[in-house]
C-alpha atoms as a PDB file:
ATOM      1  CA  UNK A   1     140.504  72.597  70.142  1.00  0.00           C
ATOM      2  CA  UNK A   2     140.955  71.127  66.359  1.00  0.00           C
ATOM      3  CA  UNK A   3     138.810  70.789  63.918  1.00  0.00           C
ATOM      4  CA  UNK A   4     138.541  67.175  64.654  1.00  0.00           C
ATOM      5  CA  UNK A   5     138.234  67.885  68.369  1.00  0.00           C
ATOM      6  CA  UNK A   6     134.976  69.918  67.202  1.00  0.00           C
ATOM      7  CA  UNK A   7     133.629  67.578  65.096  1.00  0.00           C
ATOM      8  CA  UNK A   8     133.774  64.764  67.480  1.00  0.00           C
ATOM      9  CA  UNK A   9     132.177  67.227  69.928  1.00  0.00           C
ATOM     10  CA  UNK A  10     129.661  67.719  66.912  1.00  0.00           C
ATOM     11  CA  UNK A  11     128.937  64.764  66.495  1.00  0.00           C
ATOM     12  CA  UNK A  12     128.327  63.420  70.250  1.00  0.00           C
ATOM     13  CA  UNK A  13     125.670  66.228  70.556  1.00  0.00           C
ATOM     14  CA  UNK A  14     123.689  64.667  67.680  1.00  0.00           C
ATOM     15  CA  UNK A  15     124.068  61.248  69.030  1.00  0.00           C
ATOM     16  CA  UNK A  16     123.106  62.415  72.323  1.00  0.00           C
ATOM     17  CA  UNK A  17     120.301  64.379  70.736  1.00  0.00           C
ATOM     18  CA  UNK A  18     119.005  61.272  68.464  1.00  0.00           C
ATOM     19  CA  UNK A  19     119.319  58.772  71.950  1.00  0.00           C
ATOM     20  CA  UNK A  20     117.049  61.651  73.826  1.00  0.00           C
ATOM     21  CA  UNK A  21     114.329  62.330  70.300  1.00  0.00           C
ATOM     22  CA  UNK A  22     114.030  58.178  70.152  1.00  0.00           C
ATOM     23  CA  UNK A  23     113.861  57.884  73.924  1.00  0.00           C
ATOM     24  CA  UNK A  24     111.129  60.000  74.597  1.00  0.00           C
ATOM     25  CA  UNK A  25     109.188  58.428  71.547  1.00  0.00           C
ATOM     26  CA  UNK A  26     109.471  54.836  72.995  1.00  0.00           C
ATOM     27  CA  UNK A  27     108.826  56.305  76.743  1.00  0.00           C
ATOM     28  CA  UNK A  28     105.747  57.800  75.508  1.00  0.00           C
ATOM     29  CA  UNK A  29     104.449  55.208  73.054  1.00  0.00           C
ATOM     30  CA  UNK A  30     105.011  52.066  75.590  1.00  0.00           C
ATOM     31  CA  UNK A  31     105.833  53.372  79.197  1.00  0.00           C
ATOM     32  CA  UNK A  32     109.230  53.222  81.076  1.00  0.00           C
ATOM     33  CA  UNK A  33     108.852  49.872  82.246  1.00  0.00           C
ATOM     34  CA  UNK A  34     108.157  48.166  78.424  1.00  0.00           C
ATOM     35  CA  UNK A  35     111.018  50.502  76.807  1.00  0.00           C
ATOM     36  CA  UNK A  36     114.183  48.807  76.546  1.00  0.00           C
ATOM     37  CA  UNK A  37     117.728  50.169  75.691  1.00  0.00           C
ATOM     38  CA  UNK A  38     118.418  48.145  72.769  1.00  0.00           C
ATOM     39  CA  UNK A  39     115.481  49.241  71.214  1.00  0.00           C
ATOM     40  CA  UNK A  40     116.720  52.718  71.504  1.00  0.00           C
ATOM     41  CA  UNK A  41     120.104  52.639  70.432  1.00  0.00           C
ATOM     42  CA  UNK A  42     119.198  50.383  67.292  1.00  0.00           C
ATOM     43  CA  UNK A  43     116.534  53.312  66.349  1.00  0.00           C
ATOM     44  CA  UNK A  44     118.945  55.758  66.691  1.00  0.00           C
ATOM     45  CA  UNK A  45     121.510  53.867  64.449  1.00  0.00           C
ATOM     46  CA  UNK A  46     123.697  53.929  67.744  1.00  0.00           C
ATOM     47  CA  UNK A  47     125.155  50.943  69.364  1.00  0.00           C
ATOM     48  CA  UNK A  48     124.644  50.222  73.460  1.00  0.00           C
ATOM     49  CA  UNK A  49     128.179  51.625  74.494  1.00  0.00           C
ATOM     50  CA  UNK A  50     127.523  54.494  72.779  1.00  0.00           C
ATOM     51  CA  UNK A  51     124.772  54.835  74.735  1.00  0.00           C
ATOM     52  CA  UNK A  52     126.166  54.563  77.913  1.00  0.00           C
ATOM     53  CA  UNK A  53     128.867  57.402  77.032  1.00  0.00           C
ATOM     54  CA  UNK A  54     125.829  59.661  77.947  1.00  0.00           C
ATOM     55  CA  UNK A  55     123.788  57.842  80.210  1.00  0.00           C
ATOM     56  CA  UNK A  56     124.153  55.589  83.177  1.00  0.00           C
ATOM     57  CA  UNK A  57     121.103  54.244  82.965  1.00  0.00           C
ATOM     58  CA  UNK A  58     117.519  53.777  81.090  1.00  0.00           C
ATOM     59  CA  UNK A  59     116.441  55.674  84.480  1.00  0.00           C
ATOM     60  CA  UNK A  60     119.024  57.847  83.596  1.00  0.00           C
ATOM     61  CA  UNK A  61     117.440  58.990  80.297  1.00  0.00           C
ATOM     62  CA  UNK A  62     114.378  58.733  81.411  1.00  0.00           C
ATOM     63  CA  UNK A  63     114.984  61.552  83.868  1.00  0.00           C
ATOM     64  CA  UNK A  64     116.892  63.574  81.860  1.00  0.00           C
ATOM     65  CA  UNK A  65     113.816  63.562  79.659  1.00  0.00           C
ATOM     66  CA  UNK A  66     111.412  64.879  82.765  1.00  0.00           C
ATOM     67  CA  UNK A  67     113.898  67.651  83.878  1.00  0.00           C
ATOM     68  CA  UNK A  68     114.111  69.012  80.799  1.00  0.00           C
ATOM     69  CA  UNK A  69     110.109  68.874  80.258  1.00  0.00           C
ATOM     70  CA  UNK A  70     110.080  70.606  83.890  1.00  0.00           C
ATOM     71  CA  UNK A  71     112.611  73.487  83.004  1.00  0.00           C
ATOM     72  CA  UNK A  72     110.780  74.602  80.254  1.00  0.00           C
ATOM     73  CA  UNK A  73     107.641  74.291  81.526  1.00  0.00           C
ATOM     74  CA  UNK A  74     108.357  76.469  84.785  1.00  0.00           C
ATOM     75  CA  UNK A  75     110.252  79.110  82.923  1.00  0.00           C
ATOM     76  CA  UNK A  76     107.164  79.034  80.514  1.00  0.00           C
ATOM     77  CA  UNK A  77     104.924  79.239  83.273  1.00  0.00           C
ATOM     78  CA  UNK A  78     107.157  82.018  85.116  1.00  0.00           C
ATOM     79  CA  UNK A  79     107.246  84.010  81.796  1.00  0.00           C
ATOM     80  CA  UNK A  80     103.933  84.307  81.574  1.00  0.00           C
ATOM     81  CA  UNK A  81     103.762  86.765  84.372  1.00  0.00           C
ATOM     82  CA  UNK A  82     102.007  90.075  83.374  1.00  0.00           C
ATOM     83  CA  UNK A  83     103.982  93.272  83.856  1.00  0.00           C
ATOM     84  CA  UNK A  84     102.802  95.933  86.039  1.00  0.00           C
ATOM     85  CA  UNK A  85     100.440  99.035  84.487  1.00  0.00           C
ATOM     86  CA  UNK A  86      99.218  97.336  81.144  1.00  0.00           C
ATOM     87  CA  UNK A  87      96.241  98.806  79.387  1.00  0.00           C
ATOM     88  CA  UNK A  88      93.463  96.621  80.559  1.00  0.00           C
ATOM     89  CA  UNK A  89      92.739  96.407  76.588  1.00  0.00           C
ATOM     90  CA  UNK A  90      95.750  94.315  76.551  1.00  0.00           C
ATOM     91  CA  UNK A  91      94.580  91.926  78.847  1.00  0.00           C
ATOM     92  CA  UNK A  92      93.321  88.799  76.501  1.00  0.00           C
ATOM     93  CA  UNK A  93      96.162  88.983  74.475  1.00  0.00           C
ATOM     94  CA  UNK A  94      98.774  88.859  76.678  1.00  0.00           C
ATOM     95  CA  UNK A  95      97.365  86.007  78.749  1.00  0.00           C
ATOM     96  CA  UNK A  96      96.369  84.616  75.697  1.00  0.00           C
ATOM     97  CA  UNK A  97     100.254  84.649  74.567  1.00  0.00           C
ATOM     98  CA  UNK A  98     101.225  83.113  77.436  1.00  0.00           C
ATOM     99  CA  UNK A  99      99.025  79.987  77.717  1.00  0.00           C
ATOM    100  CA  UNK A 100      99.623  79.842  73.876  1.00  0.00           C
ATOM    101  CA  UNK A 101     103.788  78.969  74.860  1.00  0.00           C
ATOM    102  CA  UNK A 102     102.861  76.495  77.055  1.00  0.00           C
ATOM    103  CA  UNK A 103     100.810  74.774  74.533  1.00  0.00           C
ATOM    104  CA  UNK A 104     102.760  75.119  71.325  1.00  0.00           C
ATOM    105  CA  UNK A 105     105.353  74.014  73.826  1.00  0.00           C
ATOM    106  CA  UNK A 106     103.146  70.406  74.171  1.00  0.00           C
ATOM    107  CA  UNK A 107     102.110  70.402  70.914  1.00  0.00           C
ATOM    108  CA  UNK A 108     105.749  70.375  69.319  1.00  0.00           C
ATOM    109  CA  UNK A 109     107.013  68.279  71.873  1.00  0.00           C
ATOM    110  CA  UNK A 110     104.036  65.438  72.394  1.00  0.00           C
ATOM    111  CA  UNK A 111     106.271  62.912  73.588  1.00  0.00           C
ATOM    112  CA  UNK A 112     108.208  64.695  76.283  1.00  0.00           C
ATOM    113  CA  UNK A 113     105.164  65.944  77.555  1.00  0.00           C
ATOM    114  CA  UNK A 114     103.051  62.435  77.940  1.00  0.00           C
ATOM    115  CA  UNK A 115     106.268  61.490  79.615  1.00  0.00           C
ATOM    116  CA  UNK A 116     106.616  64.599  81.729  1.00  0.00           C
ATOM    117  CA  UNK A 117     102.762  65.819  82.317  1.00  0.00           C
ATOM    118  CA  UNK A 118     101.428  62.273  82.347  1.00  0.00           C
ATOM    119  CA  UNK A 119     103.513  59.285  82.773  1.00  0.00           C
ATOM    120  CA  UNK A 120     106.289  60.174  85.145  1.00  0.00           C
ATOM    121  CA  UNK A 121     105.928  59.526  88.628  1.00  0.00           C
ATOM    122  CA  UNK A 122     107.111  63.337  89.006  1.00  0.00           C
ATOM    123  CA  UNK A 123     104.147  64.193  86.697  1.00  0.00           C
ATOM    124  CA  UNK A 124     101.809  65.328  90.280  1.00  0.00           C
ATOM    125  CA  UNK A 125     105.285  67.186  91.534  1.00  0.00           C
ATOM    126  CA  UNK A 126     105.406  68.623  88.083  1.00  0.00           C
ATOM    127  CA  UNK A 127     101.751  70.064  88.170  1.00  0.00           C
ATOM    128  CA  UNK A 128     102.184  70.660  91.475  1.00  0.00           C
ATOM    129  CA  UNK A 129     104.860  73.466  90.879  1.00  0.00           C
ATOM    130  CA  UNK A 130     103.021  74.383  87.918  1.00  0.00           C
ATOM    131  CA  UNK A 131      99.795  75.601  89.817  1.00  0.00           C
ATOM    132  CA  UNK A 132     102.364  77.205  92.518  1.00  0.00           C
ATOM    133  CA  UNK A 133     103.915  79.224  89.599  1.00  0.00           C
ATOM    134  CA  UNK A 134     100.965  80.872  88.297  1.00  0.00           C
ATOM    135  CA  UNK A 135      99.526  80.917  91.587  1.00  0.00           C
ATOM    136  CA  UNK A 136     102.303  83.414  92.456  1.00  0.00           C
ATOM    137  CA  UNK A 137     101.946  84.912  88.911  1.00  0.00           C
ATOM    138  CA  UNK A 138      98.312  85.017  89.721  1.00  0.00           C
ATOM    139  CA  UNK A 139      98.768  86.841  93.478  1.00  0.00           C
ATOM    140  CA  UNK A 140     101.063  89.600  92.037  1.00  0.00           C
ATOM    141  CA  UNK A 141      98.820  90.126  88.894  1.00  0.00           C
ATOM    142  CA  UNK A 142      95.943  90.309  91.690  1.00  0.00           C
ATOM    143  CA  UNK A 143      98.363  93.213  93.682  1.00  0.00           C
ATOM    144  CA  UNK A 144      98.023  95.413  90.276  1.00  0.00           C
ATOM    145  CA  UNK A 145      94.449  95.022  90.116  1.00  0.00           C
ATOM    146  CA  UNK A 146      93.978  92.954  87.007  1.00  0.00           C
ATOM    147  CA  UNK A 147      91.825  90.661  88.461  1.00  0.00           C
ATOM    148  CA  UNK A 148      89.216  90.901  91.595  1.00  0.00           C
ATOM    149  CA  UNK A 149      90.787  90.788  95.243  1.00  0.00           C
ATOM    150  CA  UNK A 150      88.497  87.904  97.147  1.00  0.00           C
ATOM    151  CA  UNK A 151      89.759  85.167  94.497  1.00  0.00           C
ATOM    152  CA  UNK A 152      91.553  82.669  96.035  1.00  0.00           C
ATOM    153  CA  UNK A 153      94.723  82.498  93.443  1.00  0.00           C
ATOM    154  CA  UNK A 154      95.531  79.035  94.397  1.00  0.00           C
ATOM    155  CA  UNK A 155      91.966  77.322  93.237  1.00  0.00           C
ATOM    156  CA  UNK A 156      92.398  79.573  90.484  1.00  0.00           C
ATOM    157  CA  UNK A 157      95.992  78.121  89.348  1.00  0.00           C
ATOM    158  CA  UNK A 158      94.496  74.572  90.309  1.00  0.00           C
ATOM    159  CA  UNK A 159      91.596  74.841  87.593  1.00  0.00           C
ATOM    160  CA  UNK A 160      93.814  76.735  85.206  1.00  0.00           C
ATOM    161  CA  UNK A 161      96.030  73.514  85.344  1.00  0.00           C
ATOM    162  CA  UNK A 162      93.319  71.088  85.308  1.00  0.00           C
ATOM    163  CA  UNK A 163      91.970  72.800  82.253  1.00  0.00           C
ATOM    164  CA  UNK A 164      95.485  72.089  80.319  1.00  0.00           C
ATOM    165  CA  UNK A 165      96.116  68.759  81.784  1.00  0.00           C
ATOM    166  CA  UNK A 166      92.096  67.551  80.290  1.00  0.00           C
ATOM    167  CA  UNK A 167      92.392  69.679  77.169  1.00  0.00           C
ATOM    168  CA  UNK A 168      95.867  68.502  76.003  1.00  0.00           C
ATOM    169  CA  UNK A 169      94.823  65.275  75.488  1.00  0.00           C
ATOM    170  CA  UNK A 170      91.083  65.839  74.447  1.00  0.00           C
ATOM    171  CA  UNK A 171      91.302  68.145  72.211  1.00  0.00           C
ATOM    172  CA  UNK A 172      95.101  68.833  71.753  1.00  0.00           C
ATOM    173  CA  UNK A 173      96.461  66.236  71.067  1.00  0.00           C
ATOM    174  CA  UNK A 174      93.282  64.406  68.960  1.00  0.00           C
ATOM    175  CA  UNK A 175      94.092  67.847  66.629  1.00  0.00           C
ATOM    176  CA  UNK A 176      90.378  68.862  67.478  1.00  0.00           C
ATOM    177  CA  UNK A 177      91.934  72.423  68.432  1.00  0.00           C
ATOM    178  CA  UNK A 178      94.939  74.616  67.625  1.00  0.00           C
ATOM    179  CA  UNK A 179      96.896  75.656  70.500  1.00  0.00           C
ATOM    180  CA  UNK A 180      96.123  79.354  69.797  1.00  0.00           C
ATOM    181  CA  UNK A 181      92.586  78.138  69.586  1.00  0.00           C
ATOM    182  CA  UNK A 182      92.704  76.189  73.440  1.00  0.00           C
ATOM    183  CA  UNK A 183      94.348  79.780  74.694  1.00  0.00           C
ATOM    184  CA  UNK A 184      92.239  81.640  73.531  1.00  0.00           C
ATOM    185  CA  UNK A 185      89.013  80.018  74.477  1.00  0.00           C
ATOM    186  CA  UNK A 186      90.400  79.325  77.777  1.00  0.00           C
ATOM    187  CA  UNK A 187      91.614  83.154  78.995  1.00  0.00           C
ATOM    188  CA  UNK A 188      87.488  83.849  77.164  1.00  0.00           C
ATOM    189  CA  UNK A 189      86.227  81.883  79.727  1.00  0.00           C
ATOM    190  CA  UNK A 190      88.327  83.237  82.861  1.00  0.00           C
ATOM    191  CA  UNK A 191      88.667  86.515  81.879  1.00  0.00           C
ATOM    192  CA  UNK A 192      85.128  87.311  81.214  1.00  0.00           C
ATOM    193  CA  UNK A 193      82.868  84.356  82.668  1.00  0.00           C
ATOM    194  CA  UNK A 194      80.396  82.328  81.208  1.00  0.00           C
ATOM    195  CA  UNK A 195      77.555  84.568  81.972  1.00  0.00           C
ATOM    196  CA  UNK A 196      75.691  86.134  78.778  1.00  0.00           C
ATOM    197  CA  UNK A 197      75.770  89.659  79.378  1.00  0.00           C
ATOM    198  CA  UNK A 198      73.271  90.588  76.938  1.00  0.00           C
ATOM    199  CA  UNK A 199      70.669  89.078  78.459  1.00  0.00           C
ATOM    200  CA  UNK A 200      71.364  91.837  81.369  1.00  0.00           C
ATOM    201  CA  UNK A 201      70.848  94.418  79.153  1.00  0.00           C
END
């Protein structure tokens, strides 16, 4: 390929890049229905046949935008999978650096994920593999003895995601928390409970 070859390449990335950054703005500001192409292409600096070079359709974009929220997410989610024969000292911080991807993860991309956690009519599937995910994280994790064996790992992954889905937006998203400060207080609470031990003593 020639230079020019490359920079055409080059440059059909970016516009494809800039279409998918203003997309996912406009999705998540006013919903699929109220977004329109035009809009998109004229914030972009792009015009409409330019557009359709890389999309078929505002659907089109629209999904691209929720399959690439769902990829990362599940390879997040799978990632987050403790190896066998850690040092139970270890514990909090590894969780804790999991759950801390997934919500840096939101918090640099807000748009893609009120489009892909929130508005998308995929947003239940979404969750849905989600919970499955770290419900087989949870169930292998469980096999190595990390956590007690009469837990149901399913209602576990099912509050685990309820807990992100409510405290993305609530405290997330308003900026009331960092997202090392959401992972952290959430592996405090399932790791070691709410009771006060001290008062045991």
């Amino acid at each position: 390929m020639g230079q020019r070859g490359r920079q055409k390449g080059s440059i059909g990335v970016k516009s494809k890049e800039a279409l998918l950054a203003v997309a996912a703005e406009e999705f998540a500001k006013n919903g699929f229905h109220q977004t329109k192409v035009s809009t998109i292409v004229n914030r972009a600096g792009l015009t409409q046949p330019s557009f359709y070079l890389y999309f078929s359709s505002k659907e089109a974009i629209f999904q691209e935008l929720v399959h690439t929220f769902r990829n990362k997410l599940i390879n997040l989610t799978k990632e987050s999978r403790l190896e066998s024969n850690l040092d139970n000292s270890n514990l909090f911080t590894k969780i804790s650096s999991g759950l801390l991807a997934v919500f840096q993860f939101f918090d640099d991309h807000r748009h893609l994920t009120r489009i892909g956690f929130f508005l998308a009519d995929d947003a239940k599937e979404i969750k849905q593999a989600m919970v499955m995910q770290i419900a087989e994280n949870l169930l292998a994790e469980q096999q190595d003895n990390y956590f007690r064996q009469d837990l149901d790992m399913v209602i576990v992954a099912e509050c685990i995601i309820g807990a992100i889905e409510r405290l993305t937006m609530t405290k997330l998203f308003t900026g009331e928390k960092s997202p090392q400060q959401l992972a952290n207080e959430i592996v405090d609470i399932y790791l070691y409970g709410l009771q006060n031990t001290k008062s045991l003593k």
